[in-house]
PDB file of N, CA and C in Angstrom:
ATOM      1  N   UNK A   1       0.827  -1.183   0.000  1.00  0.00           N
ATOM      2  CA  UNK A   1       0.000   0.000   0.000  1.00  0.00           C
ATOM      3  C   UNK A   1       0.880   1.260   0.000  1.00  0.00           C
ATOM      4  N   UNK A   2       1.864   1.366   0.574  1.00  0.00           N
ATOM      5  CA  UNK A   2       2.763   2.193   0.992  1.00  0.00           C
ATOM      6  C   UNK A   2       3.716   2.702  -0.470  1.00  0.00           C
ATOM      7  N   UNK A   3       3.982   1.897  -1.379  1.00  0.00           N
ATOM      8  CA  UNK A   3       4.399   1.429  -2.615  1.00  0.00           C
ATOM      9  C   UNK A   3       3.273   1.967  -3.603  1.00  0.00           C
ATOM     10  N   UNK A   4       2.257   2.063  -3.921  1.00  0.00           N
ATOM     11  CA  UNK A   4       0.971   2.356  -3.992  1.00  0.00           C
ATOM     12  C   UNK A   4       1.177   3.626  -3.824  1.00  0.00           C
ATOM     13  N   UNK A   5       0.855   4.052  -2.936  1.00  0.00           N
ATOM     14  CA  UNK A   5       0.698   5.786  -2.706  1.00  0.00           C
ATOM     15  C   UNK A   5       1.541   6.482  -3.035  1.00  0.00           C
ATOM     16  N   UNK A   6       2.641   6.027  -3.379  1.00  0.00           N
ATOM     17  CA  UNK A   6       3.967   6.756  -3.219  1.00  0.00           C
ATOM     18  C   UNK A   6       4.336   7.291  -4.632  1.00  0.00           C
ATOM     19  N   UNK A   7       3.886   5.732  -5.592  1.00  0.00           N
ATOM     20  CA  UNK A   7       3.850   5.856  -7.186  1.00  0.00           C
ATOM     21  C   UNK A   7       2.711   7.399  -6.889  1.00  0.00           C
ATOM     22  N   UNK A   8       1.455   6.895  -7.268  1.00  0.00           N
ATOM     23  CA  UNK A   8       0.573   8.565  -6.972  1.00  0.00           C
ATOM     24  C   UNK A   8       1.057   9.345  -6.428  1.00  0.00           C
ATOM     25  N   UNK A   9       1.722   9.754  -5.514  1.00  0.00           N
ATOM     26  CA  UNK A   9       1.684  10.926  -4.851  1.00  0.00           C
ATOM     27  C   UNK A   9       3.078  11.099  -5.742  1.00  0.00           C
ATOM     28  N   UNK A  10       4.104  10.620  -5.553  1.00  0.00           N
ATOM     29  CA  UNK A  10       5.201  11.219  -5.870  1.00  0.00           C
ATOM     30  C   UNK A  10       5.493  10.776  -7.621  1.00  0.00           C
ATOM     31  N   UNK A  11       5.251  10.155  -8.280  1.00  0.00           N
ATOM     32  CA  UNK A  11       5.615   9.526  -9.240  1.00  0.00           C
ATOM     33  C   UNK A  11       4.584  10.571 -10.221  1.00  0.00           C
ATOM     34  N   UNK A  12       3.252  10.331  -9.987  1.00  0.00           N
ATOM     35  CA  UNK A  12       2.052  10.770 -10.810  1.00  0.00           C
ATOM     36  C   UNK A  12       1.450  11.850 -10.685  1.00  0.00           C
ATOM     37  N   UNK A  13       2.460  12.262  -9.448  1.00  0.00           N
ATOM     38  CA  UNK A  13       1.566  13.773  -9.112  1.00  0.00           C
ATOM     39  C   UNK A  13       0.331  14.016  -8.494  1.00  0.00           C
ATOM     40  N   UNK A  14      -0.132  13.038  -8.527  1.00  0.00           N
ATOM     41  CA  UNK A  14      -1.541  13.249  -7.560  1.00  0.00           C
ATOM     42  C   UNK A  14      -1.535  14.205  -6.164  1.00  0.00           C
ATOM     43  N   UNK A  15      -2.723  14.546  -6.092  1.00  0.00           N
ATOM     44  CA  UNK A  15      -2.903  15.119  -4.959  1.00  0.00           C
ATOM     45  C   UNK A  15      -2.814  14.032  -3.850  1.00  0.00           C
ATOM     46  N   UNK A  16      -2.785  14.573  -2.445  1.00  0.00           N
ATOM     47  CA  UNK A  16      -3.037  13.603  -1.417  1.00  0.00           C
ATOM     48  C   UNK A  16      -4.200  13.064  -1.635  1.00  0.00           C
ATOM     49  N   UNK A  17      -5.465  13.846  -1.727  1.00  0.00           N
ATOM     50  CA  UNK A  17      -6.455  13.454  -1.789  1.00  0.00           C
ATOM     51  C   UNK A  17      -7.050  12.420  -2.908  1.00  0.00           C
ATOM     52  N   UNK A  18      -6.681  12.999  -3.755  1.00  0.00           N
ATOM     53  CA  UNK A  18      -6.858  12.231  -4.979  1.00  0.00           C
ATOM     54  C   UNK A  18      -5.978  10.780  -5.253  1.00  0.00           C
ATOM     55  N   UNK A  19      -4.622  11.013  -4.376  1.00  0.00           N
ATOM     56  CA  UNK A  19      -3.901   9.625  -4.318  1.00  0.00           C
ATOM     57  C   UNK A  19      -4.442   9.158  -3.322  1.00  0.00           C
ATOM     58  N   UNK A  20      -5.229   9.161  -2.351  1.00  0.00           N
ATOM     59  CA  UNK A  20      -6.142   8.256  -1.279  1.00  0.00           C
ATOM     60  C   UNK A  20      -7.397   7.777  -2.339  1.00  0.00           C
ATOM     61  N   UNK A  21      -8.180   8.800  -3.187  1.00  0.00           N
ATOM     62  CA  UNK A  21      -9.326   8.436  -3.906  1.00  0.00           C
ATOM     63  C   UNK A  21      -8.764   7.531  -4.475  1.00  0.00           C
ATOM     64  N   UNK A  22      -7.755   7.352  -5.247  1.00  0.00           N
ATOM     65  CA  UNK A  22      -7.725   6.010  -6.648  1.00  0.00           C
ATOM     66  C   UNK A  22      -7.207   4.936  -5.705  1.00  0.00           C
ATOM     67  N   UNK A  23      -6.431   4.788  -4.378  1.00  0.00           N
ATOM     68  CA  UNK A  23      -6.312   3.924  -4.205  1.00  0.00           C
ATOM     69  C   UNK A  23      -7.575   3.021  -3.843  1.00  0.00           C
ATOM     70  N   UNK A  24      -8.373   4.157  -3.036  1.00  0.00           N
ATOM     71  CA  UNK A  24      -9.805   3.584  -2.333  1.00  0.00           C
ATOM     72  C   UNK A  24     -10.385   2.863  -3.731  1.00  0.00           C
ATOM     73  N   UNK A  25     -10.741   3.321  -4.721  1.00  0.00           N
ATOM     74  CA  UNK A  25     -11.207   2.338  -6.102  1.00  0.00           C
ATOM     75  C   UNK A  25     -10.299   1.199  -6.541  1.00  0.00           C
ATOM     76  N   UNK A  26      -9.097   1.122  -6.340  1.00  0.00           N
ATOM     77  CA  UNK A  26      -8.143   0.175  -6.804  1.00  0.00           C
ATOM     78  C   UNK A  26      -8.126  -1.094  -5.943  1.00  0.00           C
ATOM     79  N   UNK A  27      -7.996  -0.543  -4.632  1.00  0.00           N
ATOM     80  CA  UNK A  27      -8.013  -1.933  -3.372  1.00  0.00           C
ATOM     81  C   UNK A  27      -9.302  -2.041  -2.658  1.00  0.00           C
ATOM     82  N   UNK A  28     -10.377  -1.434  -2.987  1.00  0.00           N
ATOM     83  CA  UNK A  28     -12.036  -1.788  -2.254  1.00  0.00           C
ATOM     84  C   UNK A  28     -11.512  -1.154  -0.889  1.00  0.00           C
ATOM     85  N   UNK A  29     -11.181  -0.890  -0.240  1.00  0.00           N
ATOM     86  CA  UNK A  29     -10.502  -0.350   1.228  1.00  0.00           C
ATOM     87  C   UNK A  29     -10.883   1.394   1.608  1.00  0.00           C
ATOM     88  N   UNK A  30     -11.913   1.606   2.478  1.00  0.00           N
ATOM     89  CA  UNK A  30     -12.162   3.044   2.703  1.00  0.00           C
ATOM     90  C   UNK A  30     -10.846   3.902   2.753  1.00  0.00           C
ATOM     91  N   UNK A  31     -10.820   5.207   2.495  1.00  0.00           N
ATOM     92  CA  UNK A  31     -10.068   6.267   2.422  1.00  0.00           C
ATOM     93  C   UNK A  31      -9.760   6.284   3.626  1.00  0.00           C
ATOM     94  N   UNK A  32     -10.074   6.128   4.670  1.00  0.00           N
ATOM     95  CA  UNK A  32      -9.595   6.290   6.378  1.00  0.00           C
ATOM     96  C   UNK A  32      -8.827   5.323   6.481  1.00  0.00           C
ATOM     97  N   UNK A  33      -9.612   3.930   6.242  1.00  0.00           N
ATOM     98  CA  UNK A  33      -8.206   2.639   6.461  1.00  0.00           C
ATOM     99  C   UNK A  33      -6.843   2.904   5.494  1.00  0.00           C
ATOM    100  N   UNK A  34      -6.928   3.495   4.726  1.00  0.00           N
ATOM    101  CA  UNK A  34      -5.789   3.885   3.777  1.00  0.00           C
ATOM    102  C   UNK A  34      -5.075   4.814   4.788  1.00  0.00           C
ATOM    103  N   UNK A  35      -5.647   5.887   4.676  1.00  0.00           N
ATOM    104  CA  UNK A  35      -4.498   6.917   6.046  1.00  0.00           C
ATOM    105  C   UNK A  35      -4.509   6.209   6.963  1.00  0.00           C
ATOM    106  N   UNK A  36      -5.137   5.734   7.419  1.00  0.00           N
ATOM    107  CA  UNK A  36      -4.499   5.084   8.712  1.00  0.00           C
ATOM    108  C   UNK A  36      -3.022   3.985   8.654  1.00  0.00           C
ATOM    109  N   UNK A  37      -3.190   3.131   7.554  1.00  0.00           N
ATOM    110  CA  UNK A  37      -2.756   2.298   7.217  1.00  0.00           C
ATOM    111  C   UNK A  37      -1.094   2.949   6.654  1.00  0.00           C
ATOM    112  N   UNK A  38      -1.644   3.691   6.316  1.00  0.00           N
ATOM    113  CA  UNK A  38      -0.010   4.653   5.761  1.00  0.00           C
ATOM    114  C   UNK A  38       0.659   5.684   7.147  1.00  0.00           C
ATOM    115  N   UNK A  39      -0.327   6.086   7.886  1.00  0.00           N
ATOM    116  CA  UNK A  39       0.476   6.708   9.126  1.00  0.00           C
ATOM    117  C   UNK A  39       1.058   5.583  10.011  1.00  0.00           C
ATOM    118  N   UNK A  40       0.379   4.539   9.986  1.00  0.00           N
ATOM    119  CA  UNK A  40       1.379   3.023  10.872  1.00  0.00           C
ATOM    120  C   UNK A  40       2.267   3.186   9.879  1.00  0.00           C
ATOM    121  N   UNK A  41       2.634   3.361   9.127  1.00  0.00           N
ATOM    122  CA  UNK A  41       3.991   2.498   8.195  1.00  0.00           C
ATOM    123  C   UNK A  41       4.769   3.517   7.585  1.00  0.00           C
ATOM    124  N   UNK A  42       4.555   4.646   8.527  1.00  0.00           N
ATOM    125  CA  UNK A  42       5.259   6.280   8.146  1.00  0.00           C
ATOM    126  C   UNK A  42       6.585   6.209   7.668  1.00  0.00           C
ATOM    127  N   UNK A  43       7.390   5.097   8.377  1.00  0.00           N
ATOM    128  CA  UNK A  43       8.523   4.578   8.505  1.00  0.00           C
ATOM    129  C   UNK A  43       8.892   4.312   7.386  1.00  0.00           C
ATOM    130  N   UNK A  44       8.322   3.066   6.417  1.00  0.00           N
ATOM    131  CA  UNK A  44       8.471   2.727   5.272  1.00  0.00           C
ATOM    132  C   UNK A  44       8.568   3.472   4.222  1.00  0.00           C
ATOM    133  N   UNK A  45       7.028   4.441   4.385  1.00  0.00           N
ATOM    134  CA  UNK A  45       7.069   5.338   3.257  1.00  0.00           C
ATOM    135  C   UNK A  45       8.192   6.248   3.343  1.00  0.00           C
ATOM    136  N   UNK A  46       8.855   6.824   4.586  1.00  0.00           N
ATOM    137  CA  UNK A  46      10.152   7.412   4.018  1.00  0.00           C
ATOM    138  C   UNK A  46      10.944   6.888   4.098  1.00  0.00           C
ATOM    139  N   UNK A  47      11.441   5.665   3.661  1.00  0.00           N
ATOM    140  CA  UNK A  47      11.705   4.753   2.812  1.00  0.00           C
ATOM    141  C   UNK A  47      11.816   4.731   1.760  1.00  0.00           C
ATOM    142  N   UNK A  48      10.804   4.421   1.318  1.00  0.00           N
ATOM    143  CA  UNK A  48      10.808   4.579  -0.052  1.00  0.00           C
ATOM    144  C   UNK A  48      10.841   5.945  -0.655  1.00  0.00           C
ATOM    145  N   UNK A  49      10.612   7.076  -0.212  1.00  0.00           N
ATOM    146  CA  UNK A  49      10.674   8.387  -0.517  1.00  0.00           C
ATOM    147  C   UNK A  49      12.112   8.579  -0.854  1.00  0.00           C
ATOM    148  N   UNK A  50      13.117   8.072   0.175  1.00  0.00           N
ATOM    149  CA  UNK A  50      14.569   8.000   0.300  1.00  0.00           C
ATOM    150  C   UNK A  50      15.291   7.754  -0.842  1.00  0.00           C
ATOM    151  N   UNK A  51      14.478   6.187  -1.386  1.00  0.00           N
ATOM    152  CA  UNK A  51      15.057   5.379  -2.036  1.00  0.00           C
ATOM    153  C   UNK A  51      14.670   5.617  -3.631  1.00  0.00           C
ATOM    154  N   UNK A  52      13.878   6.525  -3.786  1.00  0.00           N
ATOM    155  CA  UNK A  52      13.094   7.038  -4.668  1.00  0.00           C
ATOM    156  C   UNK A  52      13.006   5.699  -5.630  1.00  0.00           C
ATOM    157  N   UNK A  53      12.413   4.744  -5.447  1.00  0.00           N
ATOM    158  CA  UNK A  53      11.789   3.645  -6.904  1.00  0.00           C
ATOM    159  C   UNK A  53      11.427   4.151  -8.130  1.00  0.00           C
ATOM    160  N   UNK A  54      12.177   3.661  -9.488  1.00  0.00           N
ATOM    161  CA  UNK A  54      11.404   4.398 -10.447  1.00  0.00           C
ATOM    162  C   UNK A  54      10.200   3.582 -11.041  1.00  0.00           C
ATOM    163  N   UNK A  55       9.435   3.459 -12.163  1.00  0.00           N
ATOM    164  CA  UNK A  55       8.646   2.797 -12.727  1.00  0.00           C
ATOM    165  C   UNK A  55       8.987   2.018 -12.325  1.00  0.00           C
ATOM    166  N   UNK A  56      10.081   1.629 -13.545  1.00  0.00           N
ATOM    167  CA  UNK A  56      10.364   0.153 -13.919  1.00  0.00           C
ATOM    168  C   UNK A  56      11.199  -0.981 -12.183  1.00  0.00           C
ATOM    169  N   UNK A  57      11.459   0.074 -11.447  1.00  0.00           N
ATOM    170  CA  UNK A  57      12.058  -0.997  -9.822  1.00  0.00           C
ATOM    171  C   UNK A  57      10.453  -1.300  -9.362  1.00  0.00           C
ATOM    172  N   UNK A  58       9.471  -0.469  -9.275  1.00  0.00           N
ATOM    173  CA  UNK A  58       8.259  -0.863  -8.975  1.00  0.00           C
ATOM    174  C   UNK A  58       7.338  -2.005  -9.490  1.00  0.00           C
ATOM    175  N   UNK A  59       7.696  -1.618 -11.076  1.00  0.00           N
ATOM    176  CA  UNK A  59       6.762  -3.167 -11.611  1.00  0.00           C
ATOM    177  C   UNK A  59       7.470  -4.169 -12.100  1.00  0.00           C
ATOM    178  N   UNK A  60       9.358  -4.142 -11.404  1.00  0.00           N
ATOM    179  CA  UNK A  60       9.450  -5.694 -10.584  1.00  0.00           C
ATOM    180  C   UNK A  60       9.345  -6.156  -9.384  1.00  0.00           C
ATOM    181  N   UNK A  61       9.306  -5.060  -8.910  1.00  0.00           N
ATOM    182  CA  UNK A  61       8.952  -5.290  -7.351  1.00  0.00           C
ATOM    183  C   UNK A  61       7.601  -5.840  -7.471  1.00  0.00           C
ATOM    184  N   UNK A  62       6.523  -5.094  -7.890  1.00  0.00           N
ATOM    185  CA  UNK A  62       5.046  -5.717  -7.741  1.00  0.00           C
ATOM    186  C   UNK A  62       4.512  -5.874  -9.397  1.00  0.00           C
ATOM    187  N   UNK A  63       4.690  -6.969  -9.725  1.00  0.00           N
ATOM    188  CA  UNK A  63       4.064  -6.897 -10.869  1.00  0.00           C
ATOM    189  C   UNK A  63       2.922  -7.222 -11.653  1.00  0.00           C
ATOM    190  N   UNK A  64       1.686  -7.134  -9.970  1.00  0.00           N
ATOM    191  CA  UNK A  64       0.699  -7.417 -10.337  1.00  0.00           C
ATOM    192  C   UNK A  64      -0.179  -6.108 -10.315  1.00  0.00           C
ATOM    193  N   UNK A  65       0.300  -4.704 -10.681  1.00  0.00           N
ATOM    194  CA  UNK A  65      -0.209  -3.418 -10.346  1.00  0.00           C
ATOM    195  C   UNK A  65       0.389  -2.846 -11.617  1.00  0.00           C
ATOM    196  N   UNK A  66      -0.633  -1.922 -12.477  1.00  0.00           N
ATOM    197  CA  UNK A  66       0.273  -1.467 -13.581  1.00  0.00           C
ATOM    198  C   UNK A  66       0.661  -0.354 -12.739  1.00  0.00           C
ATOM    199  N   UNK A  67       1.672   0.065 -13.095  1.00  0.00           N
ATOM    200  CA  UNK A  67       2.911   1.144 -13.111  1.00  0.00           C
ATOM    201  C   UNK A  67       2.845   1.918 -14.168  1.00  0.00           C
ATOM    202  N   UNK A  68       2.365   1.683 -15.125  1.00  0.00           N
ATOM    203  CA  UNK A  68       2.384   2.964 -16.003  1.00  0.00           C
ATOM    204  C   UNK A  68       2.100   4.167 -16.127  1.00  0.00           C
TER     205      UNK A  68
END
């Protein structure tokens, strides 16, 4: 999930809001369990913020999510 938001927010430009909306349509999962779910794992995401993933490290990392 964390991987997920990160493509949107940082990759795609999305808004916060709007990178909570597409995930909420993508994984069936309310917009609250999403923030919530990303403030437990604050850790990770700057993480990956750090590590900046591009496309293509993302859709081998998960390659059941398009990345495009």
């Amino acid at each position: 999930m964390s991987y997920r938001f990160y493509y949107y927010y940082h990759l795609e430009r999305a808004r916060f809001d709007d990178a909570i909306m597409l995930m909420e349509r993508e994984l069936f999962i309310s917009g609250r369990k999403i923030a919530d779910r990303l403030t437990e794992n604050n850790e990770l995401l700057k993480d990956i913020t750090l590590n900046a993933p591009s496309h293509k490290q993302l859709k081998q990392r998960y390659p059941h999510f398009n990345w495009n």
